[in-house]
PDB file of N, CA and C in Angstrom:
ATOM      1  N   UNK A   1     109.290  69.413  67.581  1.00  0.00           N
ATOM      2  CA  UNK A   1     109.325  69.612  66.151  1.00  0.00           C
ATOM      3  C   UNK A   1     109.349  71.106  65.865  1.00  0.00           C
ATOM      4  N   UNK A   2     110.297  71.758  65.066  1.00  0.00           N
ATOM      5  CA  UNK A   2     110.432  73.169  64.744  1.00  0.00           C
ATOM      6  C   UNK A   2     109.858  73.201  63.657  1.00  0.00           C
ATOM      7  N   UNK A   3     109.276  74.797  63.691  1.00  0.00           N
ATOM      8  CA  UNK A   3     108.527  75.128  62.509  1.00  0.00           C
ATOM      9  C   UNK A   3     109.519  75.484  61.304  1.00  0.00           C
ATOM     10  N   UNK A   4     109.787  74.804  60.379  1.00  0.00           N
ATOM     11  CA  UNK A   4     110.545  75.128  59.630  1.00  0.00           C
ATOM     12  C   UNK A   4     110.759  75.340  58.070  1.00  0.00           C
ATOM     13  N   UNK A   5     111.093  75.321  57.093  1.00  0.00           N
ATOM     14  CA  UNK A   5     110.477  75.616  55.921  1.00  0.00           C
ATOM     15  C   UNK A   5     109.828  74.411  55.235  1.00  0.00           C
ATOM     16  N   UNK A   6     110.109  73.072  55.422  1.00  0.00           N
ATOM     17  CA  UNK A   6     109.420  71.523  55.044  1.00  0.00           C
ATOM     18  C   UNK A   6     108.157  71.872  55.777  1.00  0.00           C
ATOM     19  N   UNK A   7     108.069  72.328  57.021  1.00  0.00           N
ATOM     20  CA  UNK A   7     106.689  72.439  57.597  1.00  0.00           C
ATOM     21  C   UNK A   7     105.800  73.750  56.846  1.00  0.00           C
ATOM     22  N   UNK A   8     106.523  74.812  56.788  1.00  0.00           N
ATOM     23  CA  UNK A   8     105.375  75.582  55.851  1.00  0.00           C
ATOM     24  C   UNK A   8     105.315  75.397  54.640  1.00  0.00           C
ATOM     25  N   UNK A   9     105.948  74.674  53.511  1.00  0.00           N
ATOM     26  CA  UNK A   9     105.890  74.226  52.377  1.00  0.00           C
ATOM     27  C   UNK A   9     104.841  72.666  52.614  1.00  0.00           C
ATOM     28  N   UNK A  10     104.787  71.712  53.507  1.00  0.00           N
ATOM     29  CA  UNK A  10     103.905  71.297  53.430  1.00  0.00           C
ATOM     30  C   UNK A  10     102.018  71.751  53.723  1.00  0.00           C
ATOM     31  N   UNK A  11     102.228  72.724  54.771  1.00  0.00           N
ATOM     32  CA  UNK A  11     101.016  73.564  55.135  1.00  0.00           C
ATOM     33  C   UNK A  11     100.114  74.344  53.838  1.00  0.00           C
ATOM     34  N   UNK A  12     101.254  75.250  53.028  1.00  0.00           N
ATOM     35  CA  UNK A  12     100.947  75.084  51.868  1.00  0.00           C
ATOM     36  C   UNK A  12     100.009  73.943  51.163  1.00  0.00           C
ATOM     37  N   UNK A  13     100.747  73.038  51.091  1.00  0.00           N
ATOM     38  CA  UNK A  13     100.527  71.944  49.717  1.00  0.00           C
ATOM     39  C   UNK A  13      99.111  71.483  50.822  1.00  0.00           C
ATOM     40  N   UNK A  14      98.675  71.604  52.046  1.00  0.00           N
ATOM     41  CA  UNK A  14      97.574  70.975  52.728  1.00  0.00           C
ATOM     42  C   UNK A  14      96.201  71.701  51.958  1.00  0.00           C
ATOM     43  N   UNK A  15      96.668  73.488  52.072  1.00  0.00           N
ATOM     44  CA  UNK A  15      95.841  74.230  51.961  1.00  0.00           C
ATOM     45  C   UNK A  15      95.341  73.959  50.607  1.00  0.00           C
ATOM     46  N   UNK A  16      96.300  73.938  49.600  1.00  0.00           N
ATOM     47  CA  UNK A  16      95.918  73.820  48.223  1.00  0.00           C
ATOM     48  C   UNK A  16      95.094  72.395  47.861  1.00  0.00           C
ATOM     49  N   UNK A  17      95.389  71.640  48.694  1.00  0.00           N
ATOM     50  CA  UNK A  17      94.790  69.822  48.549  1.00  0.00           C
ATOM     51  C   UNK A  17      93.009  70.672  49.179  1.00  0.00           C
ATOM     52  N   UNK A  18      93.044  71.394  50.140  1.00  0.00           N
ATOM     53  CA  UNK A  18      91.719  71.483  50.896  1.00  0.00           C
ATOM     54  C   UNK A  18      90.782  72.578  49.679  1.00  0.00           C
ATOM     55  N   UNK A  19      91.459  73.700  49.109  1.00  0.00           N
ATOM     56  CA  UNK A  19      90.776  73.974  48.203  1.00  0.00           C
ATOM     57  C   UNK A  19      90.498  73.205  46.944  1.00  0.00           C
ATOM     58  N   UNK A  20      91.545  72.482  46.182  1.00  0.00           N
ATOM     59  CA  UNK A  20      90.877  71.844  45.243  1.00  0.00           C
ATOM     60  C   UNK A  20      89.849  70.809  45.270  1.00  0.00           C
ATOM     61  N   UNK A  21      89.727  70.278  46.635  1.00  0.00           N
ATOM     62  CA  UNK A  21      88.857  68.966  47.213  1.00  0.00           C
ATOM     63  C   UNK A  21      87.259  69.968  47.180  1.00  0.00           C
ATOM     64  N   UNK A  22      87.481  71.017  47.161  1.00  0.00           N
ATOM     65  CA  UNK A  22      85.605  71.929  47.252  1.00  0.00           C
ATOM     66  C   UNK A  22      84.727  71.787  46.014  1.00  0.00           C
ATOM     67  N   UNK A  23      84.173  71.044  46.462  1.00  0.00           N
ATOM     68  CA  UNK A  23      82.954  70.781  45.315  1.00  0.00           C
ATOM     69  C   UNK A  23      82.132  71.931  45.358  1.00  0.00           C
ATOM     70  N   UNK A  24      81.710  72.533  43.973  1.00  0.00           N
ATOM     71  CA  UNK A  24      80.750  73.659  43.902  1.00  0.00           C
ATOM     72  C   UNK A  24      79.493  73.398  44.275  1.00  0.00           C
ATOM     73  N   UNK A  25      78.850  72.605  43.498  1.00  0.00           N
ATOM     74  CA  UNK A  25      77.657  72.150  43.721  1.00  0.00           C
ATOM     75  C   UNK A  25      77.323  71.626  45.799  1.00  0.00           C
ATOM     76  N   UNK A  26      78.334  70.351  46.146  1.00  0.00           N
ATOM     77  CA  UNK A  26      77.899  69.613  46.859  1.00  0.00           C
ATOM     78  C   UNK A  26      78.350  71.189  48.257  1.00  0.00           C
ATOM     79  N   UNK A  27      79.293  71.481  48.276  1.00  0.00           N
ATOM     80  CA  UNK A  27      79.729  72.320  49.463  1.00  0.00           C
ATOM     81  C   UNK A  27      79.310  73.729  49.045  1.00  0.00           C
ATOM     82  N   UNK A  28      79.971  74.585  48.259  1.00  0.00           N
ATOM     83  CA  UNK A  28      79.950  75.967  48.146  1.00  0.00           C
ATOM     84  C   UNK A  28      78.147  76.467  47.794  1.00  0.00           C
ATOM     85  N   UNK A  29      77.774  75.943  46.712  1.00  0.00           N
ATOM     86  CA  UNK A  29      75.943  76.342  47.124  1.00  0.00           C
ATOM     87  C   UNK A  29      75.448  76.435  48.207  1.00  0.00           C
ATOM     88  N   UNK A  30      75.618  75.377  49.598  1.00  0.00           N
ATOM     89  CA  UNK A  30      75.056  75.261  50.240  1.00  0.00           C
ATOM     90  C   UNK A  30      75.104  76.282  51.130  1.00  0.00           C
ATOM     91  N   UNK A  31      76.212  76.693  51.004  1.00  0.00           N
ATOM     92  CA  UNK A  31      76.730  78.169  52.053  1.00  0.00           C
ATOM     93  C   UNK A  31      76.478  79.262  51.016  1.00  0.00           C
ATOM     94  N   UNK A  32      76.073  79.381  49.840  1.00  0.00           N
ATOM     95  CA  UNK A  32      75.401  80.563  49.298  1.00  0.00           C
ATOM     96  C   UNK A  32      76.494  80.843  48.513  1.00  0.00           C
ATOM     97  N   UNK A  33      77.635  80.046  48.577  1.00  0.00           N
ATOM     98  CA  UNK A  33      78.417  80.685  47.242  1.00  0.00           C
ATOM     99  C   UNK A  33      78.700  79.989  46.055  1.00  0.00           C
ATOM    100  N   UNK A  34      77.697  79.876  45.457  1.00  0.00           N
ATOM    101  CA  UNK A  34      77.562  79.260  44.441  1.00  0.00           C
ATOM    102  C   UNK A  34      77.930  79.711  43.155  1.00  0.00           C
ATOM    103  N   UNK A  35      77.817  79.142  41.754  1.00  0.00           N
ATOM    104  CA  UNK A  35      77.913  80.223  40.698  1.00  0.00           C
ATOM    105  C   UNK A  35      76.886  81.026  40.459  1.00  0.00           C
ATOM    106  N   UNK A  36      77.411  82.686  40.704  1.00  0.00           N
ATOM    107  CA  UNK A  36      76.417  83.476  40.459  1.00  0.00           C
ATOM    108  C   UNK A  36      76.828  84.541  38.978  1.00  0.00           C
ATOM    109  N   UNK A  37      76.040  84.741  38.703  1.00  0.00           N
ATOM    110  CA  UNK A  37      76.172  85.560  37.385  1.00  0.00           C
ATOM    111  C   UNK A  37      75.936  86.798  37.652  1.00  0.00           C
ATOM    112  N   UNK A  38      77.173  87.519  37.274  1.00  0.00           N
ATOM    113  CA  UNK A  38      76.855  89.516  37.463  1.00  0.00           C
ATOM    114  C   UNK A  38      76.809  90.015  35.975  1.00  0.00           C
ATOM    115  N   UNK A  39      76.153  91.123  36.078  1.00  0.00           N
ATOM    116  CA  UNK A  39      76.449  91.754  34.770  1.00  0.00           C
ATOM    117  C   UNK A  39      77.284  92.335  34.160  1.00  0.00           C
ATOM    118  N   UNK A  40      77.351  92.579  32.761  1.00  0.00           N
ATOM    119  CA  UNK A  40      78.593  93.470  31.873  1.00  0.00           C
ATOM    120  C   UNK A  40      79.345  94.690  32.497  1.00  0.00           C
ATOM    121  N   UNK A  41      80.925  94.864  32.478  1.00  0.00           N
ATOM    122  CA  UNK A  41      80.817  95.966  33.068  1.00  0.00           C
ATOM    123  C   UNK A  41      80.638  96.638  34.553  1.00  0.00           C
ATOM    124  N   UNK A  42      80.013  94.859  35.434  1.00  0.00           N
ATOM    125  CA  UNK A  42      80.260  95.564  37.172  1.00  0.00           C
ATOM    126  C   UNK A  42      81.672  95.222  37.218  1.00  0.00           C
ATOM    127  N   UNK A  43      82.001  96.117  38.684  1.00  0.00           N
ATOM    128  CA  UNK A  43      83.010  95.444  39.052  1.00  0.00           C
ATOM    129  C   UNK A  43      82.587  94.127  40.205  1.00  0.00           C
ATOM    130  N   UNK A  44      83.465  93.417  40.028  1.00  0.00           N
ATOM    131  CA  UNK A  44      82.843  91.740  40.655  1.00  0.00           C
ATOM    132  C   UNK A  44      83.435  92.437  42.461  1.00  0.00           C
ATOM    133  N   UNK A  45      82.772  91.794  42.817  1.00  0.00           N
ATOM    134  CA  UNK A  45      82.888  91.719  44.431  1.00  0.00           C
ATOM    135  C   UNK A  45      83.830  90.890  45.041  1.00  0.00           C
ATOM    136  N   UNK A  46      83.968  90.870  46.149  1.00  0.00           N
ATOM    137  CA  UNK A  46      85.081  89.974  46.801  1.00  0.00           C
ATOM    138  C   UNK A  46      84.816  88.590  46.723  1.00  0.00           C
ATOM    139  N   UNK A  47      83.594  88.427  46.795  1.00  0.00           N
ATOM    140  CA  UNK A  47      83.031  86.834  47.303  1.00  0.00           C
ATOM    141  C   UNK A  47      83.092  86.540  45.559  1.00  0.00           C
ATOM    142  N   UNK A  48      82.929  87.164  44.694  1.00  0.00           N
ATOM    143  CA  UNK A  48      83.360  86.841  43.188  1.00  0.00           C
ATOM    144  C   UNK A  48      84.752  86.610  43.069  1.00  0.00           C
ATOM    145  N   UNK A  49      85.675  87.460  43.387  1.00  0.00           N
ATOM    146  CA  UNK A  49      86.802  87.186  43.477  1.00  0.00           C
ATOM    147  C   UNK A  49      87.352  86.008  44.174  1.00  0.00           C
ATOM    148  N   UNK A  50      86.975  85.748  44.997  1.00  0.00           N
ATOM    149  CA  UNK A  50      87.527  84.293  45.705  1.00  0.00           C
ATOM    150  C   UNK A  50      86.878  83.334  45.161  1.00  0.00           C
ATOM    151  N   UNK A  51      86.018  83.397  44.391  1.00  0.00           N
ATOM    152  CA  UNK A  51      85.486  81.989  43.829  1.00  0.00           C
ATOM    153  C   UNK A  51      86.205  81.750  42.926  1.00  0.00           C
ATOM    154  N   UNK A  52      86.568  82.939  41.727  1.00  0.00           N
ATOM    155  CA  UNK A  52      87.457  82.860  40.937  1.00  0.00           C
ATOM    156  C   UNK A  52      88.995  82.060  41.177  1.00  0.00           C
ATOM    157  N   UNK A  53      88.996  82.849  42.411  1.00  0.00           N
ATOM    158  CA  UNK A  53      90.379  82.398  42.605  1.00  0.00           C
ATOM    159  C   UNK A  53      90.445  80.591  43.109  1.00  0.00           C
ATOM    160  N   UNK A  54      89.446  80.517  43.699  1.00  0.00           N
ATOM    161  CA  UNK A  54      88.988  78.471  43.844  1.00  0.00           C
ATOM    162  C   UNK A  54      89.052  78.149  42.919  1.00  0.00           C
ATOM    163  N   UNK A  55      88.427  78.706  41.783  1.00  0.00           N
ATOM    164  CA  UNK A  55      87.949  78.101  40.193  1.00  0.00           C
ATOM    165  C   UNK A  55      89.528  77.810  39.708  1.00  0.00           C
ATOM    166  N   UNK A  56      90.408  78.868  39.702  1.00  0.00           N
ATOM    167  CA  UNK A  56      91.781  79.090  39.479  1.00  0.00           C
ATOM    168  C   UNK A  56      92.367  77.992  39.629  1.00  0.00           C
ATOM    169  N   UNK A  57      92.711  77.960  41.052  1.00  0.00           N
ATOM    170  CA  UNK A  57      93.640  76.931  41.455  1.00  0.00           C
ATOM    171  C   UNK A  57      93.195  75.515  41.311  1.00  0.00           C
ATOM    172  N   UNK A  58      91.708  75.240  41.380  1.00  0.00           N
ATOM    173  CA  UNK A  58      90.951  73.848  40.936  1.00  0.00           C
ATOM    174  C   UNK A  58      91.671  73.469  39.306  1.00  0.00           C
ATOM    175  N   UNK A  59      91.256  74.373  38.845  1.00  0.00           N
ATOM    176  CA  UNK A  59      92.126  73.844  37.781  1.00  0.00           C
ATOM    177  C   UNK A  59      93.687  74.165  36.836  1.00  0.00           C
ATOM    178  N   UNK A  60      94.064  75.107  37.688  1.00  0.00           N
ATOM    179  CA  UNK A  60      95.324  75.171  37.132  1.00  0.00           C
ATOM    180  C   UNK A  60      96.436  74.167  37.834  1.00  0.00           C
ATOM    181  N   UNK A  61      96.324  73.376  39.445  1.00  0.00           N
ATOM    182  CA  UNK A  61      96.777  72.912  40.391  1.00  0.00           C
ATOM    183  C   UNK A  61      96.117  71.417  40.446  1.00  0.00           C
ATOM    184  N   UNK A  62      95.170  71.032  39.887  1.00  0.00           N
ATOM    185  CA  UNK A  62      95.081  69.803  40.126  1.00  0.00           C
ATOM    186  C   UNK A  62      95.594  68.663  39.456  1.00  0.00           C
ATOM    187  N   UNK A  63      96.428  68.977  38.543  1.00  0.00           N
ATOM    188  CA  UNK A  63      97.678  67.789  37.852  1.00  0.00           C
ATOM    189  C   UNK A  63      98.838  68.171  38.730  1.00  0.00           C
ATOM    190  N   UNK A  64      99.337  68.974  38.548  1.00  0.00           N
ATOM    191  CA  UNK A  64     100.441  69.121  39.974  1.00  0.00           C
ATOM    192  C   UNK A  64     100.751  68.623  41.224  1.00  0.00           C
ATOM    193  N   UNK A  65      99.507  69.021  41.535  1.00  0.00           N
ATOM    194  CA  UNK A  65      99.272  68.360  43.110  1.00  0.00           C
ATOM    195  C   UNK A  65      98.894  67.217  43.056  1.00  0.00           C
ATOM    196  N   UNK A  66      99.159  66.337  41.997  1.00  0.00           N
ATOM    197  CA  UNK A  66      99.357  64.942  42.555  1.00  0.00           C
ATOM    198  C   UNK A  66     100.783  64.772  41.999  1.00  0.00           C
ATOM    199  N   UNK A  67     101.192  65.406  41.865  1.00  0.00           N
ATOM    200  CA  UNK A  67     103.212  64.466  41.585  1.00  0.00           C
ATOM    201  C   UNK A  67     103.418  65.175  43.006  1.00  0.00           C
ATOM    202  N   UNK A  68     103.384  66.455  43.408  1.00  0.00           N
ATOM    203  CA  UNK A  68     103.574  66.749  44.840  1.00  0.00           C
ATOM    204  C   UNK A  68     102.988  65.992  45.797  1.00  0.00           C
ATOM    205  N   UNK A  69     101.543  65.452  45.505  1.00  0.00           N
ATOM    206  CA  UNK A  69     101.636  64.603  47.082  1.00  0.00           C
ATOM    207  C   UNK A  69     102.262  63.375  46.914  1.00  0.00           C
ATOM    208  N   UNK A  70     102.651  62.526  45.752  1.00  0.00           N
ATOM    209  CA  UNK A  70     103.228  61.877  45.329  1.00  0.00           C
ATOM    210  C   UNK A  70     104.526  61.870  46.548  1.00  0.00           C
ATOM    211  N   UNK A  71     105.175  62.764  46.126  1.00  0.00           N
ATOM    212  CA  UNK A  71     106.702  63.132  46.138  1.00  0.00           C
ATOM    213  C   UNK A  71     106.638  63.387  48.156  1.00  0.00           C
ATOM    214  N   UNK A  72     105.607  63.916  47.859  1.00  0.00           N
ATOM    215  CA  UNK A  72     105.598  64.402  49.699  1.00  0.00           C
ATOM    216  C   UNK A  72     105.294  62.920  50.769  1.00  0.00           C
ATOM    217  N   UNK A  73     104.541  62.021  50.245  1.00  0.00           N
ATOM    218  CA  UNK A  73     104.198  61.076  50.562  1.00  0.00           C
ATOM    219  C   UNK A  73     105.606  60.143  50.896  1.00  0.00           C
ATOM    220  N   UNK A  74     106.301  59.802  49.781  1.00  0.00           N
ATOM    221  CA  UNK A  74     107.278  59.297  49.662  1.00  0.00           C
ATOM    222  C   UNK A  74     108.297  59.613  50.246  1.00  0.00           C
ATOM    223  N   UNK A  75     108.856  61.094  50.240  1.00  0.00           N
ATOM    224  CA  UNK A  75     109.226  61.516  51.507  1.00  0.00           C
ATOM    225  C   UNK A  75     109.171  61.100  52.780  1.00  0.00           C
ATOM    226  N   UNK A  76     107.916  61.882  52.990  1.00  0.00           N
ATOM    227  CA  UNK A  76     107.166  61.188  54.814  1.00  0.00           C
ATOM    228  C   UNK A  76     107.830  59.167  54.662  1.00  0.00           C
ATOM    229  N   UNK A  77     107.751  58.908  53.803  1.00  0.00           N
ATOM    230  CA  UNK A  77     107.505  57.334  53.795  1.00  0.00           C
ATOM    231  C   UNK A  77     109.030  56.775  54.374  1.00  0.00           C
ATOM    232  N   UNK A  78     110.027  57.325  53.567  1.00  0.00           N
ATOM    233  CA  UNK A  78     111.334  57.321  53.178  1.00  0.00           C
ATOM    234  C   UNK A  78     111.671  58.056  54.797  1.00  0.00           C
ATOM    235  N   UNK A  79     111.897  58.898  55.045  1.00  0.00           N
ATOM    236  CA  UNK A  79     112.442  60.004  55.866  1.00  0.00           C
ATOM    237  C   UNK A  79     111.653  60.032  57.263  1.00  0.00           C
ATOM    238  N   UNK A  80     110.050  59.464  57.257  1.00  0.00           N
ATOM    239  CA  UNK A  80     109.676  59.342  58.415  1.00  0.00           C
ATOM    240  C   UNK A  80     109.001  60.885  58.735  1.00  0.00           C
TER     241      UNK A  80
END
């Protein structure tokens, strides 16, 4: 099997299924990255920044990513 662009366009769509599946509460607290509150005016940190960016894609990507796994499914189904 060659690595080819169906294979990194699905790798993609894996990664994005594995971040929106992260529960804040049940997973990310437990490892300490939970919601934390900084003050007015800092600049936010990295580990702020990537939560943001989870927070992001949780909800800008999770109506999407189901007509894509939809479509990807059906694919695989169809095409094998």
């Amino acid at each position: 099997m060659a690595f080819g662009l169906y294979s990194l366009i699905e790798a993609i769509i894996l990664c994005l299924n594995a971040v929106c599946v992260l529960h804040e509460e049940r997973f990310l607290a437990k490892i300490g990255w939970g919601t934390d509150q900084r003050g007015f005016g800092e600049d936010p940190s990295m580990k702020t920044q990537l939560l943001n960016l989870i927070r992001s894609i949780r909800t800008v990507m999770r109506i999407p990513l189901i007509g894509i796994n939809i479509m990807v499914i059906g694919f695989k189904l169809i095409l094998g």
